[in-house]
Protein backbone atom coordinates (compact mmCIF):
# COMPACT_ATOMS: atom_id res chain seq x y z
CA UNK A 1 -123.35 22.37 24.49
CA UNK A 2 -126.30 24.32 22.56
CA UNK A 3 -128.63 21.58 24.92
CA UNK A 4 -127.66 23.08 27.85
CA UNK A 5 -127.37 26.79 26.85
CA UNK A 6 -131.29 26.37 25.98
CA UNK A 7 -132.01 24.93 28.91
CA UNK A 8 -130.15 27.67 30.98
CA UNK A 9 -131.89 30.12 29.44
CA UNK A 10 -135.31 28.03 29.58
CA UNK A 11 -134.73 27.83 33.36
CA UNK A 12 -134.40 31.50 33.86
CA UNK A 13 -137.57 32.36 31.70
CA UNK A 14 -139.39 29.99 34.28
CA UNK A 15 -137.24 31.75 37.29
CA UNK A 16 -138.02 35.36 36.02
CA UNK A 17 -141.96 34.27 35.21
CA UNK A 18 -142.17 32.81 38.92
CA UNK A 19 -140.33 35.77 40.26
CA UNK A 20 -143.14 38.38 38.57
CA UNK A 21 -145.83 36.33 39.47
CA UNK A 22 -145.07 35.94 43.11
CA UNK A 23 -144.19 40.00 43.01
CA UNK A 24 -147.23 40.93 41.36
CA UNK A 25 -145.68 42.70 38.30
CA UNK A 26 -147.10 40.40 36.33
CA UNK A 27 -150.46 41.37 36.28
CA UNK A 28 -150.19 44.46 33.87
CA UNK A 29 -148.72 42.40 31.26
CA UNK A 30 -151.76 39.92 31.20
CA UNK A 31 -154.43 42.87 30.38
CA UNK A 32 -154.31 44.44 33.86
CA UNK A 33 -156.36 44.62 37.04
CA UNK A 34 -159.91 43.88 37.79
CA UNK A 35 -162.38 42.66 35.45
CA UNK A 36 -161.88 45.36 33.11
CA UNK A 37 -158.30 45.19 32.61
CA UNK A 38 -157.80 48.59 34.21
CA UNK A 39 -154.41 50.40 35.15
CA UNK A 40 -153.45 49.87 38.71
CA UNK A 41 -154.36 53.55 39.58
CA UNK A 42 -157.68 53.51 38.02
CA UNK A 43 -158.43 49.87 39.95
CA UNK A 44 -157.26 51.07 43.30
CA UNK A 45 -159.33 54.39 43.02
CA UNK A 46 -162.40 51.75 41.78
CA UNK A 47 -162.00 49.85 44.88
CA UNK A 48 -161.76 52.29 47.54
CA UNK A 49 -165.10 53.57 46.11
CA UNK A 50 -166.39 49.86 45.77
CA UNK A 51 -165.29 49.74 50.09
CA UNK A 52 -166.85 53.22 50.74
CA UNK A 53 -170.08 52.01 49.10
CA UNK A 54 -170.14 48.83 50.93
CA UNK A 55 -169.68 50.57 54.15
CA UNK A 56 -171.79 53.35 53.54
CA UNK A 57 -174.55 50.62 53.10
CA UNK A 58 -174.09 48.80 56.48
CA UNK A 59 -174.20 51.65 58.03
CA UNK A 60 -177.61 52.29 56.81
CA UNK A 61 -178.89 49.12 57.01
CA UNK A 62 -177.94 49.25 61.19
CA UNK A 63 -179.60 52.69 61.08
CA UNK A 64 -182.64 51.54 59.63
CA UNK A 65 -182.68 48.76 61.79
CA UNK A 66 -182.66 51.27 64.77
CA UNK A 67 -185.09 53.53 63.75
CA UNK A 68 -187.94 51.13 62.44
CA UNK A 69 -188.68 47.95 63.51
CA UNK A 70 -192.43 47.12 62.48
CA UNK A 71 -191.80 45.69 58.70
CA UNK A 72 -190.60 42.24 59.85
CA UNK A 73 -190.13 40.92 56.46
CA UNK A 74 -188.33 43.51 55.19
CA UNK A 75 -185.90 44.08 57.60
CA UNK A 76 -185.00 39.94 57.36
CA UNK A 77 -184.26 40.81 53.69
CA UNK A 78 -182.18 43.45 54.81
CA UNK A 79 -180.06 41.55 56.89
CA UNK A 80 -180.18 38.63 54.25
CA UNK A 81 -178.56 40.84 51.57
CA UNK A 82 -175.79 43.02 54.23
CA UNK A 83 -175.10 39.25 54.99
CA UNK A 84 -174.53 38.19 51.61
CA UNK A 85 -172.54 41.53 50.84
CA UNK A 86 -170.30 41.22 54.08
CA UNK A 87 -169.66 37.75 53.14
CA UNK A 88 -168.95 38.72 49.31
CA UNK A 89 -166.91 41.85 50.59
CA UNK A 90 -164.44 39.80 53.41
CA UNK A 91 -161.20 40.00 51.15
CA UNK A 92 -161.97 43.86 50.46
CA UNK A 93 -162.57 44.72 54.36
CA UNK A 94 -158.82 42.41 55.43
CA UNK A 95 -157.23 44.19 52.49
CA UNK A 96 -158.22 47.38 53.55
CA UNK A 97 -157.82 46.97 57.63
CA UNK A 98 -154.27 45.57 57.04
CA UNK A 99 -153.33 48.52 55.40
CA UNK A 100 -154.80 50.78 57.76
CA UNK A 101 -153.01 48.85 60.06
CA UNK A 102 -149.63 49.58 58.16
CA UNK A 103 -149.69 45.87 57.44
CA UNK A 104 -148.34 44.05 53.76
CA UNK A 105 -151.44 42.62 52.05
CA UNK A 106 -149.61 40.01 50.41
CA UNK A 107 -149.86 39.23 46.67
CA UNK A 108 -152.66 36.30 46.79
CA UNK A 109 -154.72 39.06 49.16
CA UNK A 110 -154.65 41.34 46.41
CA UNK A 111 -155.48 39.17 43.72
CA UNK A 112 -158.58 37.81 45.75
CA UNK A 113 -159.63 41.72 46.39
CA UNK A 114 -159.03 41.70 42.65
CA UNK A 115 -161.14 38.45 41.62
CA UNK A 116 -164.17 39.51 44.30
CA UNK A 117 -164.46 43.29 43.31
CA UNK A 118 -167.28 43.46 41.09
CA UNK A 119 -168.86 40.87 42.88
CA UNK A 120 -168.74 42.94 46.39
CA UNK A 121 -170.19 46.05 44.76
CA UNK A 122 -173.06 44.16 42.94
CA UNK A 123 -173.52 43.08 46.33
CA UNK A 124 -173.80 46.45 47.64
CA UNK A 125 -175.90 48.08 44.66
CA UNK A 126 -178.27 45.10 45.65
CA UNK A 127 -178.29 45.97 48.97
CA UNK A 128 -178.65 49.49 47.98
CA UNK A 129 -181.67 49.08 45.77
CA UNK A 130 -183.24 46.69 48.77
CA UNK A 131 -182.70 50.16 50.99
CA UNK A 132 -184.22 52.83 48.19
CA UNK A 133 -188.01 54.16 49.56
């Protein structure tokens, strides 16, 4: 009898882990979000800036583009690096359309935004420091 009352209970520790892991709650109780274990506020407000800044970049980088055209070499760097960034920032840009689009982002969506963050705005502080006179 005590067998199977552990294993009830072992079941529904698994069931309830599964449960919070699927929902996402889980997340604050393993050190929080992003790299730097950050609250969910803080982490949302780091990633809209992390978006801004990537966007704010191509749209100097097509700028430039327009405006100049003689430094060949420089401009194939440009495009090299807004490549690498778009690339690096594709999880940020869906999570961010979907919800302008009033759409659910799902759980492994967010956790992908979560795991590519920093790596999307070292991307665009590259970018960034390619684009500085």
């Amino acid at each position: 009898m005590m067998h199977v009352k552990s294993l009830v209970i072992h079941r529904s520790l698994v069931l309830l882990a599964i449960a919070s892991l699927i929902s996402g709650c889980a997340v604050p109780f393993l050190g929080g979000y992003g790299a730097d274990g950050q609250s969910l506020e803080a982490f949302e407000h780091h990633v809209e800036e992390i978006f801004r800044l990537q966007n704010r970049m191509t749209s100097e980088v097509m700028i430039l583009l327009l405006l100049e055209s003689e430094d060949a070499k420089k401009h194939q760097a440009l495009m090299q690096a807004e490549h690498h960034m778009q690339q690096t920032c594709a999880d940020l840009n869906e999570y961010v359309s979907r919800d302008i689009d009033g759409l659910s982002s799902g759980f492994l969506l967010r956790r992908r935004v979560e795991k590519s963050a920093l790596d999307c705005e070292q991307a665009a502080l590259k970018l960034k420091a390619l684009l500085a006179p």
